[in-house]
N, C-alpha and C. Protein backbone atom coordinates (compact mmCIF):
# COMPACT_ATOMS: atom_id res chain seq x y z
N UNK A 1 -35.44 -30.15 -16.51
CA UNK A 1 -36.52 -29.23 -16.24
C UNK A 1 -35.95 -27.86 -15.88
N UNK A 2 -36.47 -26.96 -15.88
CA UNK A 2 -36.11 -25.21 -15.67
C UNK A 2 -36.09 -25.32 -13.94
N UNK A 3 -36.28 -23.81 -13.47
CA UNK A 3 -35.78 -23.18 -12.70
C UNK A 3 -37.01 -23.34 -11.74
N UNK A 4 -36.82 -23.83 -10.27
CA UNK A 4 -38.02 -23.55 -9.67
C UNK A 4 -38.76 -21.90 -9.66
N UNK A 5 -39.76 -21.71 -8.85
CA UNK A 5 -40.14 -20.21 -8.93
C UNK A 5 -39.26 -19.68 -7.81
N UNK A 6 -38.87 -20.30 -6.98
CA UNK A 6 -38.14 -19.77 -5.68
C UNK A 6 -36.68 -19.50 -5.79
N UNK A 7 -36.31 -20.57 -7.03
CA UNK A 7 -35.04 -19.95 -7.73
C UNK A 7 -34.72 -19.02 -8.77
N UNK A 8 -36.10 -18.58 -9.29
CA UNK A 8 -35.98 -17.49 -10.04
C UNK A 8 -35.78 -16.18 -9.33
N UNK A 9 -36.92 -16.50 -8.29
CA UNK A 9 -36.91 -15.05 -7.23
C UNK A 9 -35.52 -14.94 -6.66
N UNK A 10 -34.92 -15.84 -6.08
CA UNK A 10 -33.35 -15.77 -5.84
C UNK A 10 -32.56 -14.76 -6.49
N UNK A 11 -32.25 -15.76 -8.02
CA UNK A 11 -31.52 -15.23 -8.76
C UNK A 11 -32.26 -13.64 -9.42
N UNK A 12 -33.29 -13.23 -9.01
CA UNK A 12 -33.59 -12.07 -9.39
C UNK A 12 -33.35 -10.94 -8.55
N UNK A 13 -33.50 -11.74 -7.11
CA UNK A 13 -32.93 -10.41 -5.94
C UNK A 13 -31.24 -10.68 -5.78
N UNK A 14 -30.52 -11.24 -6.49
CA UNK A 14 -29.31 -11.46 -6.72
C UNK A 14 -29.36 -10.13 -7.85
N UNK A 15 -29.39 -10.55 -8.59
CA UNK A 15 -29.07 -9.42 -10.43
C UNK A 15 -29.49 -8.37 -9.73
N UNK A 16 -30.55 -7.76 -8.78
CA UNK A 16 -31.32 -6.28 -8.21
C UNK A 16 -30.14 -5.99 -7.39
N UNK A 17 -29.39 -6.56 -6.59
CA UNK A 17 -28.58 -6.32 -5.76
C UNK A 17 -27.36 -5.61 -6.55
N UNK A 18 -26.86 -6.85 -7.21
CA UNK A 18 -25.25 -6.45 -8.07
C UNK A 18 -25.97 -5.26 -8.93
N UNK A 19 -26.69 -4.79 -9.72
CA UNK A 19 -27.02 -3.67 -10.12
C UNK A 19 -27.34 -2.89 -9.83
N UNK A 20 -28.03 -2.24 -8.40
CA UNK A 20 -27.63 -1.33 -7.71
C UNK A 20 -26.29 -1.17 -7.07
N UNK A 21 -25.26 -2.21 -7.17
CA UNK A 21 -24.28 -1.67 -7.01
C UNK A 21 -23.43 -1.11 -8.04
N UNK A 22 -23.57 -1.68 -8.94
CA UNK A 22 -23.22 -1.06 -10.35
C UNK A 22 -23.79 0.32 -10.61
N UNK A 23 -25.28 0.66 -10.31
CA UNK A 23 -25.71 1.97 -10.58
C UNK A 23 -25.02 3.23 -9.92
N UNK A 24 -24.86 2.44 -8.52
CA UNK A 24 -24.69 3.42 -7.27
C UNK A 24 -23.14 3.95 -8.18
N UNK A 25 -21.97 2.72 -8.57
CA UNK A 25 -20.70 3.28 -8.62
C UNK A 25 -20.85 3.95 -9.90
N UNK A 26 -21.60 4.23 -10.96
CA UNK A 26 -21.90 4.76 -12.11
C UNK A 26 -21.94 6.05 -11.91
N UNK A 27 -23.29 6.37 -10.63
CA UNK A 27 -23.70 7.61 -10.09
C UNK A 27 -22.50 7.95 -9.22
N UNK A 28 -21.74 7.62 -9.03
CA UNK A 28 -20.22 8.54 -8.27
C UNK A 28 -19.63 9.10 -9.23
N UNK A 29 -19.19 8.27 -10.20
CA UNK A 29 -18.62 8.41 -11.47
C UNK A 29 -19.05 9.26 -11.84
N UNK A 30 -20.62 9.88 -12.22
CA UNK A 30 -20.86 10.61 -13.23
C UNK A 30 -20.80 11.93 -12.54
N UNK A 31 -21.01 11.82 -11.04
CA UNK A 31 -21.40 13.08 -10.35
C UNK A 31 -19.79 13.84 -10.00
N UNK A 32 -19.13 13.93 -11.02
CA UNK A 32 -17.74 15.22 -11.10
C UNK A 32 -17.61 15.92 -10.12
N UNK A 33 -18.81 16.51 -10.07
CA UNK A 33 -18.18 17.45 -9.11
C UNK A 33 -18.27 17.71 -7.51
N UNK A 34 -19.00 16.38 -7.52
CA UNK A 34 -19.20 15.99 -5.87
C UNK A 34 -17.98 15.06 -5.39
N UNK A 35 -16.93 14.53 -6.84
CA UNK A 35 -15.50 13.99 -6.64
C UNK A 35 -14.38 14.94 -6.43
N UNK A 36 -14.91 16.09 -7.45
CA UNK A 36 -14.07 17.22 -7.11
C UNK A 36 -14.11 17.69 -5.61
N UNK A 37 -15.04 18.19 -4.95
CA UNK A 37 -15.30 18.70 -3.88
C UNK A 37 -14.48 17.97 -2.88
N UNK A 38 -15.07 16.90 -2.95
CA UNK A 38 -14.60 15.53 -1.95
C UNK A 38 -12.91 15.68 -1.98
N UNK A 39 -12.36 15.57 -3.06
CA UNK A 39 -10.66 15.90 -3.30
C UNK A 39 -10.54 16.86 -2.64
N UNK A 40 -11.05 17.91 -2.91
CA UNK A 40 -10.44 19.22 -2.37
C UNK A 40 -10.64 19.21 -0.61
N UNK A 41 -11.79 18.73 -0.38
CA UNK A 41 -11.65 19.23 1.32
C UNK A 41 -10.55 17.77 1.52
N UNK A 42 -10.14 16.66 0.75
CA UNK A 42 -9.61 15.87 1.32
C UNK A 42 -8.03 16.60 1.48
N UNK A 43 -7.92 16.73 0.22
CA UNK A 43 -6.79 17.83 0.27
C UNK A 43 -6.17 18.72 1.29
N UNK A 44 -7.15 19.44 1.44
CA UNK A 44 -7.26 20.52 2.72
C UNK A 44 -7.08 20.18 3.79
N UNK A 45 -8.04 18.71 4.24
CA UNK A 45 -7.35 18.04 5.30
C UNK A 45 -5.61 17.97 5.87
N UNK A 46 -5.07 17.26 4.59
CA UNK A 46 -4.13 17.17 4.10
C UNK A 46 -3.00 18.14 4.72
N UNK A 47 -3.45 19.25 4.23
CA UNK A 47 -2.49 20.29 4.31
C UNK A 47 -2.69 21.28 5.69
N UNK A 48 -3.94 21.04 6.04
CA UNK A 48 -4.27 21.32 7.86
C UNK A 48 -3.32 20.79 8.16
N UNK A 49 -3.10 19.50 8.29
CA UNK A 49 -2.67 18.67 9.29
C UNK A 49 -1.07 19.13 9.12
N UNK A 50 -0.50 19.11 8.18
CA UNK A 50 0.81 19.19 7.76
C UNK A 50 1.10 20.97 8.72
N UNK A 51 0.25 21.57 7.90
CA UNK A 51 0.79 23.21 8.59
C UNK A 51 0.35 22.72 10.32
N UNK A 52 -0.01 21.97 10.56
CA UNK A 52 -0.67 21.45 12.34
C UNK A 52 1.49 21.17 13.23
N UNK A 53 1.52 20.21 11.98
CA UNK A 53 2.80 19.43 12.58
C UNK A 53 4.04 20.27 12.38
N UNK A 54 3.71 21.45 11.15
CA UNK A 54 5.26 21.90 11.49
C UNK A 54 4.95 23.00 12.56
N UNK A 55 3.72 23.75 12.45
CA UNK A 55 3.90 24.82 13.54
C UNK A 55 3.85 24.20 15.35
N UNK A 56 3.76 22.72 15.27
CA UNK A 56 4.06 22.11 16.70
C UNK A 56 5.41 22.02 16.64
N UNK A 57 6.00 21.83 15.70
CA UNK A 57 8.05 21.20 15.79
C UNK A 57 8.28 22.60 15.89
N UNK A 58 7.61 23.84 15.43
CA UNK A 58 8.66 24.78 15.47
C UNK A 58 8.50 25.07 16.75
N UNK A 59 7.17 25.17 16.79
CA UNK A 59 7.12 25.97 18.64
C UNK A 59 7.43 25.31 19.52
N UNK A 60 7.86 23.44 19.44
CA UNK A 60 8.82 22.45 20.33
C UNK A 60 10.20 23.67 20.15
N UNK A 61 10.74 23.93 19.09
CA UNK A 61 12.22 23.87 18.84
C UNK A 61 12.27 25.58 19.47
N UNK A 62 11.48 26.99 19.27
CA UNK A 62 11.54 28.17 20.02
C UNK A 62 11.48 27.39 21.43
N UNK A 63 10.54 26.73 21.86
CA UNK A 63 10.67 26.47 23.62
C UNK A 63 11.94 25.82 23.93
N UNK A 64 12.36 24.91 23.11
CA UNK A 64 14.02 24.59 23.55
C UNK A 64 15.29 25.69 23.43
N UNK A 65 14.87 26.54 22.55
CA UNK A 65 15.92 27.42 22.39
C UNK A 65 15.85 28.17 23.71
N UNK A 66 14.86 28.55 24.11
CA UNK A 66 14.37 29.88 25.11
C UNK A 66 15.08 29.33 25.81
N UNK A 67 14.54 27.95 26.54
CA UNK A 67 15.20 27.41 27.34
C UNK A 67 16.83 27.13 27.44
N UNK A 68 17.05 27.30 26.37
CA UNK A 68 18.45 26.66 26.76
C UNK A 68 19.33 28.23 26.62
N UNK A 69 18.90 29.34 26.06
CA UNK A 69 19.20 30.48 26.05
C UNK A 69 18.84 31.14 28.00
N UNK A 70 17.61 30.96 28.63
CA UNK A 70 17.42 31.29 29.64
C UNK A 70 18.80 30.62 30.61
N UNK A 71 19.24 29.25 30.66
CA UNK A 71 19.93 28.31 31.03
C UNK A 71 21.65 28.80 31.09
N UNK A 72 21.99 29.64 29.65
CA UNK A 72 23.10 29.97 29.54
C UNK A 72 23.11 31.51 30.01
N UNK A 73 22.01 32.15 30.05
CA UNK A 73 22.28 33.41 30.85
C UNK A 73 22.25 33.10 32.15
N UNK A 74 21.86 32.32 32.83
CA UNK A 74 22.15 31.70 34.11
C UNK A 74 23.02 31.38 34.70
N UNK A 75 23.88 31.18 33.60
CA UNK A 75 25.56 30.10 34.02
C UNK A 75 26.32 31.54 33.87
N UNK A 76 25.96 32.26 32.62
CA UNK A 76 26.79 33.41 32.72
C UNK A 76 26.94 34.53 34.19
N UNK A 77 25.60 34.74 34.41
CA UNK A 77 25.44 35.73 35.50
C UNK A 77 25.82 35.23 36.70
N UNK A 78 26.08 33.77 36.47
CA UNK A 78 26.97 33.11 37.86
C UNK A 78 28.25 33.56 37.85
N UNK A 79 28.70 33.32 36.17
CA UNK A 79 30.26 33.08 36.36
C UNK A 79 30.53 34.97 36.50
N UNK A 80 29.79 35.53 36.01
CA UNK A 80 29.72 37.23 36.45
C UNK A 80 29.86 37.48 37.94
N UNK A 81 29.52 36.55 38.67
CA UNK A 81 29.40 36.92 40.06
C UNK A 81 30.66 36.29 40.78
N UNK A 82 31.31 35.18 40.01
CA UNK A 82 32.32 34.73 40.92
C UNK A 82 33.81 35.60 40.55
């Protein structure tokens, strides 16, 4: 015998489901330039973050220098005094 009616309705909000997911990834696909966009600020992210981390290492590495430059004029103006 066939399909009850309660298993048709099943298998029909089954197929409605998987094909809106199929539509939805179709409609990403087709929409270019809302992938483009999306790349680019991801991008940008990207390269924030990067110019973020070197201008923290550099301004770590000027504060160690200062310091260790302040440190040796210190030792000098000692050994100036003895």
């Amino acid at each position: 015998m066939g399909q009850s009616a309660d298993e048709i309705r099943e298998e029909i909000e089954r197929t409605r489901a998987e094909m809106t997911g199929t539509v939805d990834e179709l409609a990403y696909k087709a929409d270019v330039p809302a992938r483009v966009r999306e790349n680019v600020s991801d991008r940008i992210a990207s390269v924030k973050g990067t110019i973020a981390n070197a201008v923290g290492g550099a301004s770590s590495n000027v504060r160690d220098a200062s310091s260790n430059l302040r440190e040796k004029a210190d030792d000098m103006r000692g050994e100036a005094r003895d």
